[in-house]
PDB file of N, CA and C in Angstrom:
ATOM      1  N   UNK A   1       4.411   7.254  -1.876  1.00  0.00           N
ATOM      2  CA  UNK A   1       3.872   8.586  -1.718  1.00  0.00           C
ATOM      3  C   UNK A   1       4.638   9.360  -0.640  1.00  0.00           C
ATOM      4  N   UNK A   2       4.495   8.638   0.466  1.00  0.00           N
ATOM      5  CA  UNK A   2       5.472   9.628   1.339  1.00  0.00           C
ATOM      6  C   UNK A   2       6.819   9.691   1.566  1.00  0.00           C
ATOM      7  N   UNK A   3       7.517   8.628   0.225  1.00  0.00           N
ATOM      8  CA  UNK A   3       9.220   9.029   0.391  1.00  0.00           C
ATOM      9  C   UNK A   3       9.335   9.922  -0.602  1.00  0.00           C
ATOM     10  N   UNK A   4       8.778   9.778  -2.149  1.00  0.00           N
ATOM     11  CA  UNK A   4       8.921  10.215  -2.997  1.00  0.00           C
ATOM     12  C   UNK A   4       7.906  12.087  -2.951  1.00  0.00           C
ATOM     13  N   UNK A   5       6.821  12.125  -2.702  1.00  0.00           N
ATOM     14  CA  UNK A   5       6.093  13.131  -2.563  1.00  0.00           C
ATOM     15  C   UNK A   5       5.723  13.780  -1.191  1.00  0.00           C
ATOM     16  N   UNK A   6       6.018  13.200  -0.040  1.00  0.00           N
ATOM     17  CA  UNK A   6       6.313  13.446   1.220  1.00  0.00           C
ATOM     18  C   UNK A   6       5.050  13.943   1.506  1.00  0.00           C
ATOM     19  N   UNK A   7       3.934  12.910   1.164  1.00  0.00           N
ATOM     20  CA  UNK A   7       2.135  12.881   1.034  1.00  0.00           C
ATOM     21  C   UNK A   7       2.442  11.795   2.257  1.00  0.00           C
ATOM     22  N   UNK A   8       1.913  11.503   3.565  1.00  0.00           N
ATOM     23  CA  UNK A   8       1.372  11.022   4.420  1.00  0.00           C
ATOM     24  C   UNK A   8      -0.193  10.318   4.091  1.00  0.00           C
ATOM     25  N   UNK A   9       0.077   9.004   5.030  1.00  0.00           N
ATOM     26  CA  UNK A   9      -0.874   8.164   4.894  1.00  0.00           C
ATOM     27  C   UNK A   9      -1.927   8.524   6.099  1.00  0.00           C
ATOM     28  N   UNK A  10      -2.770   9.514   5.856  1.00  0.00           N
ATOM     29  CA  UNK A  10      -3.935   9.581   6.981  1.00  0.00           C
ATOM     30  C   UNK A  10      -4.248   8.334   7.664  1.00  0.00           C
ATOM     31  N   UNK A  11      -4.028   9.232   9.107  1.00  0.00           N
ATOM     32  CA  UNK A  11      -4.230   8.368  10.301  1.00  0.00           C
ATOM     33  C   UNK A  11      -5.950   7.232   9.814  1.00  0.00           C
ATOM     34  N   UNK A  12      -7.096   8.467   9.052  1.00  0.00           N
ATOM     35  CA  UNK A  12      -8.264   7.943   9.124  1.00  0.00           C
ATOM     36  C   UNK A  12      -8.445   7.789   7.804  1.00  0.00           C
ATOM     37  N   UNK A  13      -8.100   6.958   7.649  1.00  0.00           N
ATOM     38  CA  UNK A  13      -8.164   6.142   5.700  1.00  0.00           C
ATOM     39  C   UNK A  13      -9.031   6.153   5.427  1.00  0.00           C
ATOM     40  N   UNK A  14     -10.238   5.837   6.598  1.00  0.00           N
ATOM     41  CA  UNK A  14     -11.457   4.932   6.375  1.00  0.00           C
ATOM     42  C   UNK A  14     -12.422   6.157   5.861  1.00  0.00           C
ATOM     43  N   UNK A  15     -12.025   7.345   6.162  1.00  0.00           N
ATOM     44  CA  UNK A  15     -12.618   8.495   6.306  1.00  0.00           C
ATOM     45  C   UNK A  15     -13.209   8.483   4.615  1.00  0.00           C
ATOM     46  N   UNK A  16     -12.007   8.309   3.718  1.00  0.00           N
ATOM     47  CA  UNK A  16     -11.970   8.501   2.535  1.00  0.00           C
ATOM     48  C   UNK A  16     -12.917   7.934   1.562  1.00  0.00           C
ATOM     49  N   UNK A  17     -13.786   6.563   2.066  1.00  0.00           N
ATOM     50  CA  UNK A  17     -14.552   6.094   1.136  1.00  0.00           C
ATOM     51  C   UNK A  17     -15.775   6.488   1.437  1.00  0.00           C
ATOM     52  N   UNK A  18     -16.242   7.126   2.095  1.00  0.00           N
ATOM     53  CA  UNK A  18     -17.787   7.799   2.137  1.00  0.00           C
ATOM     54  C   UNK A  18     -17.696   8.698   1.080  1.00  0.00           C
ATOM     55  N   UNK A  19     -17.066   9.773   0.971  1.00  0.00           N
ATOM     56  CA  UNK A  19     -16.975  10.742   0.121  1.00  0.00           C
ATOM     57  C   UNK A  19     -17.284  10.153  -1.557  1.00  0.00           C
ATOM     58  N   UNK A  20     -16.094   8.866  -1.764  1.00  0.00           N
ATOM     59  CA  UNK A  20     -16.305   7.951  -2.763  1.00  0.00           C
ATOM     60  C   UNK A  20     -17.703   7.346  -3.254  1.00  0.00           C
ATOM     61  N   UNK A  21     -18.369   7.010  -1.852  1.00  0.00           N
ATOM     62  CA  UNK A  21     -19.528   6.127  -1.700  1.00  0.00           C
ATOM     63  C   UNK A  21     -20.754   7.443  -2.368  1.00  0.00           C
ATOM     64  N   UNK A  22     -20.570   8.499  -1.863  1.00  0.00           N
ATOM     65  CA  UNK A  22     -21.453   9.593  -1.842  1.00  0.00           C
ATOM     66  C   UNK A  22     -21.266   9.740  -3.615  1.00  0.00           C
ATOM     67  N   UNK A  23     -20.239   9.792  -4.238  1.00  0.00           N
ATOM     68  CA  UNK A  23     -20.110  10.252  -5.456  1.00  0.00           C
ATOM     69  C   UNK A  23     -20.507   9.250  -6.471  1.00  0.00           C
ATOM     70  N   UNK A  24     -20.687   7.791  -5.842  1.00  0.00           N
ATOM     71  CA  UNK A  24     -20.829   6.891  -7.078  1.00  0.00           C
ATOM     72  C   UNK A  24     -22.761   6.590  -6.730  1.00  0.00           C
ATOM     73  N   UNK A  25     -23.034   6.820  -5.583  1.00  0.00           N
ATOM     74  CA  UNK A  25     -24.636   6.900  -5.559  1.00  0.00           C
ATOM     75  C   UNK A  25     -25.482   8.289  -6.808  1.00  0.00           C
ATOM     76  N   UNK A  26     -24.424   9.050  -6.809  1.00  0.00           N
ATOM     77  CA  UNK A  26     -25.091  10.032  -7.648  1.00  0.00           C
ATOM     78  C   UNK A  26     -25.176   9.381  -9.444  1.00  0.00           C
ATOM     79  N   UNK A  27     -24.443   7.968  -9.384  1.00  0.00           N
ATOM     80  CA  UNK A  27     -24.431   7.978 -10.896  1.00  0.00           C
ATOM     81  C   UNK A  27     -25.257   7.039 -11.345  1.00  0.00           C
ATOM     82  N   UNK A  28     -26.668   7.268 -12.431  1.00  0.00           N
ATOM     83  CA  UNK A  28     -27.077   6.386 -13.148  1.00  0.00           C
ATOM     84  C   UNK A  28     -26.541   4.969 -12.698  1.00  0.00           C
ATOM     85  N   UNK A  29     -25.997   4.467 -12.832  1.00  0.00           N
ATOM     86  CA  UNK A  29     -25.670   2.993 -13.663  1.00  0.00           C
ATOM     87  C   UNK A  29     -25.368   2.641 -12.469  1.00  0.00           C
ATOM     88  N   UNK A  30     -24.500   2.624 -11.461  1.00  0.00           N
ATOM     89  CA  UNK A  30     -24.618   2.203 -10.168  1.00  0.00           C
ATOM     90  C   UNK A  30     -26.006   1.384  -9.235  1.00  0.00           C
ATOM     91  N   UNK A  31     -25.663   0.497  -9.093  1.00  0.00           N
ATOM     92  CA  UNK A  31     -26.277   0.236  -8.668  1.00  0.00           C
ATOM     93  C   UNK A  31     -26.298  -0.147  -6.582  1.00  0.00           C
ATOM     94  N   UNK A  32     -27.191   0.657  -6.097  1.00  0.00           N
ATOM     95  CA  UNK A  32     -26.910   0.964  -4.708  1.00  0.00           C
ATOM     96  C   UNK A  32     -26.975   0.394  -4.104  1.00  0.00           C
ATOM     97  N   UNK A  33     -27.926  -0.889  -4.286  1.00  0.00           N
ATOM     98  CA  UNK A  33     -27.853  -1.613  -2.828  1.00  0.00           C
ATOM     99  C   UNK A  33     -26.651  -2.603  -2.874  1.00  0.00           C
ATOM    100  N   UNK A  34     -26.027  -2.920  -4.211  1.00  0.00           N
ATOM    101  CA  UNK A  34     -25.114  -3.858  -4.527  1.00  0.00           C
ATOM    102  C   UNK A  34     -23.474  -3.139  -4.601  1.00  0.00           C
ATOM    103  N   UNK A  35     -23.330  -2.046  -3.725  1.00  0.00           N
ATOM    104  CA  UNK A  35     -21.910  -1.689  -3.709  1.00  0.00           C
ATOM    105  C   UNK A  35     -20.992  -2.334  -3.271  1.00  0.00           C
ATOM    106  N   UNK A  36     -20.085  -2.870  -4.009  1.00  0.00           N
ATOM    107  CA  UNK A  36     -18.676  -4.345  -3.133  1.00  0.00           C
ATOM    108  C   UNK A  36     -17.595  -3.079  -3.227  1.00  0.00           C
ATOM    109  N   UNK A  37     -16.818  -3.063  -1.644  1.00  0.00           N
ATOM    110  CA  UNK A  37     -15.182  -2.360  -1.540  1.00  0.00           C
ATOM    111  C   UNK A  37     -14.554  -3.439  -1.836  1.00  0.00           C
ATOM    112  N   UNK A  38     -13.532  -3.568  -2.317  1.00  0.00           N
ATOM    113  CA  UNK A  38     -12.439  -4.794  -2.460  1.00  0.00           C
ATOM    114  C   UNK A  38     -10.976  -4.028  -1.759  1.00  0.00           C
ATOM    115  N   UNK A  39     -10.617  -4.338  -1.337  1.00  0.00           N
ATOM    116  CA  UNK A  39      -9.646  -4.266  -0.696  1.00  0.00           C
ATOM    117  C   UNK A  39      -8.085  -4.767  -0.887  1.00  0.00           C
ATOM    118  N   UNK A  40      -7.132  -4.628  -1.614  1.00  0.00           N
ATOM    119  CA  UNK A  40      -5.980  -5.427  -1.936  1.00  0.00           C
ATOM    120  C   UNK A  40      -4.860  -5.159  -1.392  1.00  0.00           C
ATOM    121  N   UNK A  41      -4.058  -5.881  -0.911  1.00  0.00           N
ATOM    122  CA  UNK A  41      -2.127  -5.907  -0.322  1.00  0.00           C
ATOM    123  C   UNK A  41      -3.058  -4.783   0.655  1.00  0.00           C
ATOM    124  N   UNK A  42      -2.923  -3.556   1.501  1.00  0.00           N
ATOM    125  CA  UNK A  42      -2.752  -3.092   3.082  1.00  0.00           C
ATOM    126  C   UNK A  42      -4.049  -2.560   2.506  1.00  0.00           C
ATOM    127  N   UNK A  43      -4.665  -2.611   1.315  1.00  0.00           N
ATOM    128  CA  UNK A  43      -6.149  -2.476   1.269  1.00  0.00           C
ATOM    129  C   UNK A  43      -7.005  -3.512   1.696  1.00  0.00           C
ATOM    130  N   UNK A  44      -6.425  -4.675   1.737  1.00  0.00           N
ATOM    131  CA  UNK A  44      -7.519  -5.782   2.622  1.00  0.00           C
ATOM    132  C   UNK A  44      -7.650  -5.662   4.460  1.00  0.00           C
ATOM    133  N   UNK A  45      -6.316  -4.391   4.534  1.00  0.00           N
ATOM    134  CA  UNK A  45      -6.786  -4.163   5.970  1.00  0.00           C
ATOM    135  C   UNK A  45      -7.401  -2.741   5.923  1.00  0.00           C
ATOM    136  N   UNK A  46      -7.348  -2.045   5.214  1.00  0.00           N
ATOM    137  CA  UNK A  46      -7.888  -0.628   5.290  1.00  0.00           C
ATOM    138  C   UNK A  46      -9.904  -0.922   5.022  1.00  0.00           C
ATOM    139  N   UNK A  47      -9.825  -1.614   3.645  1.00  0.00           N
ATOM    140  CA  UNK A  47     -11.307  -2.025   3.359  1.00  0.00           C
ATOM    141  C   UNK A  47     -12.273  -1.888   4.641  1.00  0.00           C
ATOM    142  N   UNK A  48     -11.711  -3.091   5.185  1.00  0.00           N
ATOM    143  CA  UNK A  48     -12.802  -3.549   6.450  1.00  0.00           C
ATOM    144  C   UNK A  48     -12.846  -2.670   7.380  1.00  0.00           C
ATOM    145  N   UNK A  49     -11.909  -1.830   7.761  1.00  0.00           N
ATOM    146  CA  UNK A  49     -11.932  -0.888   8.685  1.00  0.00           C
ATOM    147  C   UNK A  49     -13.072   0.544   8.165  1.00  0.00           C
ATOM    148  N   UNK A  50     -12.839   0.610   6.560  1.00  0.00           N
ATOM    149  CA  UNK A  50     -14.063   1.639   6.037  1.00  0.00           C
ATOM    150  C   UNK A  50     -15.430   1.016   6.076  1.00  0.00           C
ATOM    151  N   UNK A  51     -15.390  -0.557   5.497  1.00  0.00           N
ATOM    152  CA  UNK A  51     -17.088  -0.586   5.631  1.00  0.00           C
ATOM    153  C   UNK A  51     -17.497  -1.072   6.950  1.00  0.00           C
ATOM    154  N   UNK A  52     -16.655  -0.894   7.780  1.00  0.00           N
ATOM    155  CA  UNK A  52     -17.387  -0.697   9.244  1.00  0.00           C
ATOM    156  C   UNK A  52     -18.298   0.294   9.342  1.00  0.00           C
ATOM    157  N   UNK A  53     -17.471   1.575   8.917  1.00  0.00           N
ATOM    158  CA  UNK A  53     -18.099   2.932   9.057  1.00  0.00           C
ATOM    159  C   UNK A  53     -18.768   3.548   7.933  1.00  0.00           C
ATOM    160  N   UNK A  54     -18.606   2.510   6.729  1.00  0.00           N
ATOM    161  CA  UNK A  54     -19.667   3.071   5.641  1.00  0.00           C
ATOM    162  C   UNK A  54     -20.968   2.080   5.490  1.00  0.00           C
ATOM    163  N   UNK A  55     -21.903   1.720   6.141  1.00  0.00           N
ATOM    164  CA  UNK A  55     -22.918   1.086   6.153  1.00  0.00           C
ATOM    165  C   UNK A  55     -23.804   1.252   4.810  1.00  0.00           C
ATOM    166  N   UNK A  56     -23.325   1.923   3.656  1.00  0.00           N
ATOM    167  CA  UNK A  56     -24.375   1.879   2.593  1.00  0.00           C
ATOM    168  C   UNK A  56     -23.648   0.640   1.202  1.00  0.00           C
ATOM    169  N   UNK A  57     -22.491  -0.193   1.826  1.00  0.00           N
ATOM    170  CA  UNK A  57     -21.809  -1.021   1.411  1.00  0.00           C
ATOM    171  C   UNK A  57     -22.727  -2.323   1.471  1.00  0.00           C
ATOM    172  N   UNK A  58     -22.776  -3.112   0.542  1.00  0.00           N
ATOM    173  CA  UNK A  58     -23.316  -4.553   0.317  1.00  0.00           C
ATOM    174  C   UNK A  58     -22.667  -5.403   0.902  1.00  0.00           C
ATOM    175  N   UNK A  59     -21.323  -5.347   0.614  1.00  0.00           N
ATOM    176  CA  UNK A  59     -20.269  -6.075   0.996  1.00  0.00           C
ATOM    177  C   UNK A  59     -18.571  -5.887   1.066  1.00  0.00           C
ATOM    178  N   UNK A  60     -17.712  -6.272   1.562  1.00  0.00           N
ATOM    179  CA  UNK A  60     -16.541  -5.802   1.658  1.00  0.00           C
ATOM    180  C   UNK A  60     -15.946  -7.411   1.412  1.00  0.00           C
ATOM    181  N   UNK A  61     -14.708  -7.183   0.434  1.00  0.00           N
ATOM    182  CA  UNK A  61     -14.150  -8.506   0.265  1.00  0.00           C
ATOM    183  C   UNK A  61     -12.549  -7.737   0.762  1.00  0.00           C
ATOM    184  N   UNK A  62     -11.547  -8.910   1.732  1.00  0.00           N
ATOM    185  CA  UNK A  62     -10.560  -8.591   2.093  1.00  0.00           C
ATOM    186  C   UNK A  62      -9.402  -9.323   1.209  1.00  0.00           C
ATOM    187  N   UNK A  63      -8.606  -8.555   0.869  1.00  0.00           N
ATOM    188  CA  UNK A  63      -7.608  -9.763  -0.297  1.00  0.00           C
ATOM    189  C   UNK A  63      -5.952  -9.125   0.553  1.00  0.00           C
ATOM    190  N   UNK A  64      -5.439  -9.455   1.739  1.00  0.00           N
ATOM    191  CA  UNK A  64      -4.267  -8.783   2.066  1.00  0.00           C
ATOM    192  C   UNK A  64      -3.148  -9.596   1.567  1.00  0.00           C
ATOM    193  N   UNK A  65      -3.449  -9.940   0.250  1.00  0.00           N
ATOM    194  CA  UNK A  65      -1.456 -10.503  -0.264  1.00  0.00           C
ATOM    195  C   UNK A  65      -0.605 -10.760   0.876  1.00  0.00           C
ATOM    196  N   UNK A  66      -1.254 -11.248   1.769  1.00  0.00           N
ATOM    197  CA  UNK A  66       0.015 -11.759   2.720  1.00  0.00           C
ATOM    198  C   UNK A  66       1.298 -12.357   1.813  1.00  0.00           C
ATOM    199  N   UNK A  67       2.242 -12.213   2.238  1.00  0.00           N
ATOM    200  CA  UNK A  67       3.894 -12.657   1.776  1.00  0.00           C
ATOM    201  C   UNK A  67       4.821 -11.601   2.711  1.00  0.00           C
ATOM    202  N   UNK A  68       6.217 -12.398   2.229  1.00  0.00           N
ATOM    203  CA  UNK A  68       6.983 -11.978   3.684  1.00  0.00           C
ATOM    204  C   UNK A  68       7.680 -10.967   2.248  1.00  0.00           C
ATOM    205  N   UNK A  69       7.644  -9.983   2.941  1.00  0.00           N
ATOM    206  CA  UNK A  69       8.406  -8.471   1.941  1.00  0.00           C
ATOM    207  C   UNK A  69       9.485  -8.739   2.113  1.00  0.00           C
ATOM    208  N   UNK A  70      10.265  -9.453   3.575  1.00  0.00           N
ATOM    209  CA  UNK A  70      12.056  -9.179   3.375  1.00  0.00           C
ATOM    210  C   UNK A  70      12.522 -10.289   2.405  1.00  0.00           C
ATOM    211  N   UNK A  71      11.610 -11.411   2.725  1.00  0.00           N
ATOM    212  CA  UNK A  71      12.038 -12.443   1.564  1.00  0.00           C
ATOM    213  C   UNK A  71      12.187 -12.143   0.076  1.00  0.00           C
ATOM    214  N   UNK A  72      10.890 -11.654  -0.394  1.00  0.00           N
ATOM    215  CA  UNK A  72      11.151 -10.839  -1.665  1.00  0.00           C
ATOM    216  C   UNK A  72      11.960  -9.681  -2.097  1.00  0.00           C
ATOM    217  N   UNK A  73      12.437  -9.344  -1.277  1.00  0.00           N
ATOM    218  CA  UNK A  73      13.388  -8.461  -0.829  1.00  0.00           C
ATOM    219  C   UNK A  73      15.011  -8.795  -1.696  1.00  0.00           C
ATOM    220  N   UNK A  74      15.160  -9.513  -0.714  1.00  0.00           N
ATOM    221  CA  UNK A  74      16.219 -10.897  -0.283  1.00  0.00           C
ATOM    222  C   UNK A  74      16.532 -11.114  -1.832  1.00  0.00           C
ATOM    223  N   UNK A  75      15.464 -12.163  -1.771  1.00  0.00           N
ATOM    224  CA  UNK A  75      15.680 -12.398  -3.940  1.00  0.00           C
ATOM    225  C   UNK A  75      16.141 -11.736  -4.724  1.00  0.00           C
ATOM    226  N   UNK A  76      15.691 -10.658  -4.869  1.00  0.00           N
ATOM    227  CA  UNK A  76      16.329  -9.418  -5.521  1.00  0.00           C
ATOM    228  C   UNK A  76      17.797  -8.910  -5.516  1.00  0.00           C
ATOM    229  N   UNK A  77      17.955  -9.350  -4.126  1.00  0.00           N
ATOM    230  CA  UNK A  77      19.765  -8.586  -4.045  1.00  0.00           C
ATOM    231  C   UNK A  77      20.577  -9.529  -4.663  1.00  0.00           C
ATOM    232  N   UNK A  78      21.585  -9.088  -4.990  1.00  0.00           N
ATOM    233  CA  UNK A  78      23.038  -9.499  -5.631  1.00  0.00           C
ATOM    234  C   UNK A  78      23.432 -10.771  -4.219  1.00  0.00           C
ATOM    235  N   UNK A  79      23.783 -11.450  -4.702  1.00  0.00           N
ATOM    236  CA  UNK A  79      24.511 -12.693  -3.442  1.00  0.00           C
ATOM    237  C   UNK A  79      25.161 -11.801  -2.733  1.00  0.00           C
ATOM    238  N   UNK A  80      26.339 -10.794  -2.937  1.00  0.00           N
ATOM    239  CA  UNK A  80      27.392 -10.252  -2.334  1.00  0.00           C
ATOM    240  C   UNK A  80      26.519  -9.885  -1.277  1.00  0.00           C
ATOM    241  N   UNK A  81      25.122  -8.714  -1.150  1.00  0.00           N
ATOM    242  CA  UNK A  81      24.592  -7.761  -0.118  1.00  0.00           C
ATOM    243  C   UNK A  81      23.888  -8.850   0.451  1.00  0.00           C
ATOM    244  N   UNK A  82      23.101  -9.995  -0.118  1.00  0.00           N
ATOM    245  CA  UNK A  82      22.697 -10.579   0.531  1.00  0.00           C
ATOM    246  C   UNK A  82      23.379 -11.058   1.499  1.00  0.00           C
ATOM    247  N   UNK A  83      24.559 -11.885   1.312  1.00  0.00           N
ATOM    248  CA  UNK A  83      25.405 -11.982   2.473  1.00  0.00           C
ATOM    249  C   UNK A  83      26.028 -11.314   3.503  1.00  0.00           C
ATOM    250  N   UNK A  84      26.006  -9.874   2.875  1.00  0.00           N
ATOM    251  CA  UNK A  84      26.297  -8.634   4.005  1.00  0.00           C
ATOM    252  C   UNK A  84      25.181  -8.168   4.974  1.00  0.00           C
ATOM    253  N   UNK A  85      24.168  -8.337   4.106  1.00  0.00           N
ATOM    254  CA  UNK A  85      23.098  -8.388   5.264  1.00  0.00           C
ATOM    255  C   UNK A  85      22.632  -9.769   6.231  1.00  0.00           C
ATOM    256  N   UNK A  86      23.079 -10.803   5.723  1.00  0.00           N
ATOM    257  CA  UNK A  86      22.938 -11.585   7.106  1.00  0.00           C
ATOM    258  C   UNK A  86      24.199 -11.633   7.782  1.00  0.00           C
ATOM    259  N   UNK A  87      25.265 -10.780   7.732  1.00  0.00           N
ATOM    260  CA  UNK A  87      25.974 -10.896   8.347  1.00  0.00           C
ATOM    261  C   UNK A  87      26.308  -9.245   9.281  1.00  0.00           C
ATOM    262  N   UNK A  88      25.634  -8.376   9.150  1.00  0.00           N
ATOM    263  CA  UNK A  88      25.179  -7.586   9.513  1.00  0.00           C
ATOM    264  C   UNK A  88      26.752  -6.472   9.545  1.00  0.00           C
ATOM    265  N   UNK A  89      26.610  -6.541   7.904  1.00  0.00           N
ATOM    266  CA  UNK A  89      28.144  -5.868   7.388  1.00  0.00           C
ATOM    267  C   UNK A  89      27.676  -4.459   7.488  1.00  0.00           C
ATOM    268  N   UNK A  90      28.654  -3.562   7.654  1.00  0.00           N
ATOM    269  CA  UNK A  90      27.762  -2.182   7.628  1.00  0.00           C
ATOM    270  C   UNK A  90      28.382  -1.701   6.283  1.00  0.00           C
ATOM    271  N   UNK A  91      28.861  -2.320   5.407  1.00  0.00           N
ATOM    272  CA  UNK A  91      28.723  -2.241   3.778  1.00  0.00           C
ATOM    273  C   UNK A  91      27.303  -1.880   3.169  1.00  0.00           C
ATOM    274  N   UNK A  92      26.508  -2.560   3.963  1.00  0.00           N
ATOM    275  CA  UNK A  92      24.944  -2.676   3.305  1.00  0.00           C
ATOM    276  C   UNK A  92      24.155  -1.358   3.519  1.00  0.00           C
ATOM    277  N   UNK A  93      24.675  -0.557   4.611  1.00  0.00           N
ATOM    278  CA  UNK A  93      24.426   0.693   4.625  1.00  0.00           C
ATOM    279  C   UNK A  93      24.225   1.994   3.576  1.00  0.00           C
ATOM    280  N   UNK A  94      25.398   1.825   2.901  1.00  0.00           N
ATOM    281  CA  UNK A  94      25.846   2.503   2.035  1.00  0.00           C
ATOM    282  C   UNK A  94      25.825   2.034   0.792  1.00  0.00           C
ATOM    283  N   UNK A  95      25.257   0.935   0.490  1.00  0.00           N
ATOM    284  CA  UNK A  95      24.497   0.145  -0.744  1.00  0.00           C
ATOM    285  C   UNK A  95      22.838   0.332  -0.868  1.00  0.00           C
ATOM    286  N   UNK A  96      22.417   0.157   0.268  1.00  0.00           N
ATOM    287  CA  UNK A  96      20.803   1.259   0.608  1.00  0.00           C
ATOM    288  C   UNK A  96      21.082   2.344   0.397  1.00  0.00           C
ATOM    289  N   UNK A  97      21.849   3.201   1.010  1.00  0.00           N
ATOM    290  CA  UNK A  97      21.474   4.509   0.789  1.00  0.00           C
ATOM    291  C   UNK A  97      21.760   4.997  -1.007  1.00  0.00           C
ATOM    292  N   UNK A  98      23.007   4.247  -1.460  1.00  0.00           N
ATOM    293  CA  UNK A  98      22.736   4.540  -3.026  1.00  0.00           C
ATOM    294  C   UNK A  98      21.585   4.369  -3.744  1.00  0.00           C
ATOM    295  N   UNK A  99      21.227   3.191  -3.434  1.00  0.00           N
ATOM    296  CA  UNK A  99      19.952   2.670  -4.459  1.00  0.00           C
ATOM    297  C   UNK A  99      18.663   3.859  -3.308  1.00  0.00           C
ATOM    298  N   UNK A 100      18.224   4.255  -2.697  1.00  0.00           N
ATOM    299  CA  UNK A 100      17.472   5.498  -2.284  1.00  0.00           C
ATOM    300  C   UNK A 100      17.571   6.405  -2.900  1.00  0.00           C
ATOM    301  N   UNK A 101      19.315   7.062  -3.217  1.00  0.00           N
ATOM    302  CA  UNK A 101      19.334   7.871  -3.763  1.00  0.00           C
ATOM    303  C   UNK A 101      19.375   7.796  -5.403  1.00  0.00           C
ATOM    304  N   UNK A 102      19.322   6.756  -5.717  1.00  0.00           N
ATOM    305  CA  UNK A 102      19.332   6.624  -7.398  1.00  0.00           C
ATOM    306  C   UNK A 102      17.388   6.735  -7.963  1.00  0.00           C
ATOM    307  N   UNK A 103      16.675   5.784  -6.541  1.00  0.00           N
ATOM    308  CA  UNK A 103      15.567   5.789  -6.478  1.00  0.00           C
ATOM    309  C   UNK A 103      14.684   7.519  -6.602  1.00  0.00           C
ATOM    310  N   UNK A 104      15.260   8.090  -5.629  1.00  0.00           N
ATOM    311  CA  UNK A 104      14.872   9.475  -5.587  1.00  0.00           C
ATOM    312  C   UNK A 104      14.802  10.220  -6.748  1.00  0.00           C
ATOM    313  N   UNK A 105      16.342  10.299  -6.858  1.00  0.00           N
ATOM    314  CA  UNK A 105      16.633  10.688  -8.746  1.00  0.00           C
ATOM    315  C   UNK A 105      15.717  10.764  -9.984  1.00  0.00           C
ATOM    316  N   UNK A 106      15.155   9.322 -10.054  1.00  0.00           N
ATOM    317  CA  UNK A 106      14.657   8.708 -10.998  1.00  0.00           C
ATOM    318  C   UNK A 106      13.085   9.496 -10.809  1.00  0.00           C
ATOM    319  N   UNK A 107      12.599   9.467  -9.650  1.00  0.00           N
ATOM    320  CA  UNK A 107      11.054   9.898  -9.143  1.00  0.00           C
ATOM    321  C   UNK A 107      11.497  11.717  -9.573  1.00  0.00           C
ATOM    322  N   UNK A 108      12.014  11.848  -9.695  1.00  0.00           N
ATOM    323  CA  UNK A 108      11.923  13.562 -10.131  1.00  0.00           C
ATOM    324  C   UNK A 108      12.267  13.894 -11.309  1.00  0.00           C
ATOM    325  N   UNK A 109      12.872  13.064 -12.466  1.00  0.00           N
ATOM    326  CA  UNK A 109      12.799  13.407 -13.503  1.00  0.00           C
ATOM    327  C   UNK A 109      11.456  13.194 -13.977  1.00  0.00           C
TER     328      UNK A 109
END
C-alpha cells in the first residue's frame, strides 16, 4: 500500500476495529457476545493491540507467521545476487532498483 499507492499505515491501527465492531453488532446473524478478531502475519501483532481497546470482543486469537523474510528472500534470488549480496557487491544495488522499478510498472497498469 504505501510503495505502490503511497497509503500509510496509521500510527493507530487499533483505532480501526471499533468502527468494524460497531457495524457487525448492527447485523442480524452476528452474534455479540461471541465476536473472535483473528489476527494473521503483522495482524497477530496489530489484533491484540485492538482488543485491548475494543472490550466488546469475546476473544482475540494471535497467528504472527513468524519466519525470517530475508531468508525467504534469499531463496528466491538467482545464485549470482545471492552471492553479491553476501558479499556486499554494489551490483545488487542496481538489480533492486530494476526489479522496484519493473515492480512499480506492473502496479499501474
Amino acid at each position: 500500500m504505501l510503495r505502490q499507492r503511497a497509503v500509510p499505515l496509521r500510527p493507530d491501527w487499533e483505532a480501526v476495529v471499533t468502527p468494524v465492531v460497531d457495524f457487525a453488532v448492527g447485523i442480524p446473524e452476528v452474534d455479540q457476545k461471541h465476536m473472535v478478531l483473528i489476527g494473521r502475519s503483522f495482524g497477530g501483532y496489530l489484533a491484540p493491540r485492538a482488543a485491548a481497546l475494543e472490550h466488546r470482543l469475546a476473544a482475540v486469537i494471535a497467528d504472527p507467521g513468524q519466519f525470517d523474510e530475508f531468508d525467504l528472500a534469499m531463496a528466491r534470488m538467482p545464485q549470482e545476487i545471492r552471492e553479491a549480496i553476501e558479499q556486499d557487491d554494489p551490483k545488487v544495488d542496481s538489480f533492486l532498483e530494476k526489479m522496484v522499478q519493473d515492480d512499480a510498472r506492473g502496479a499501474s497498469s
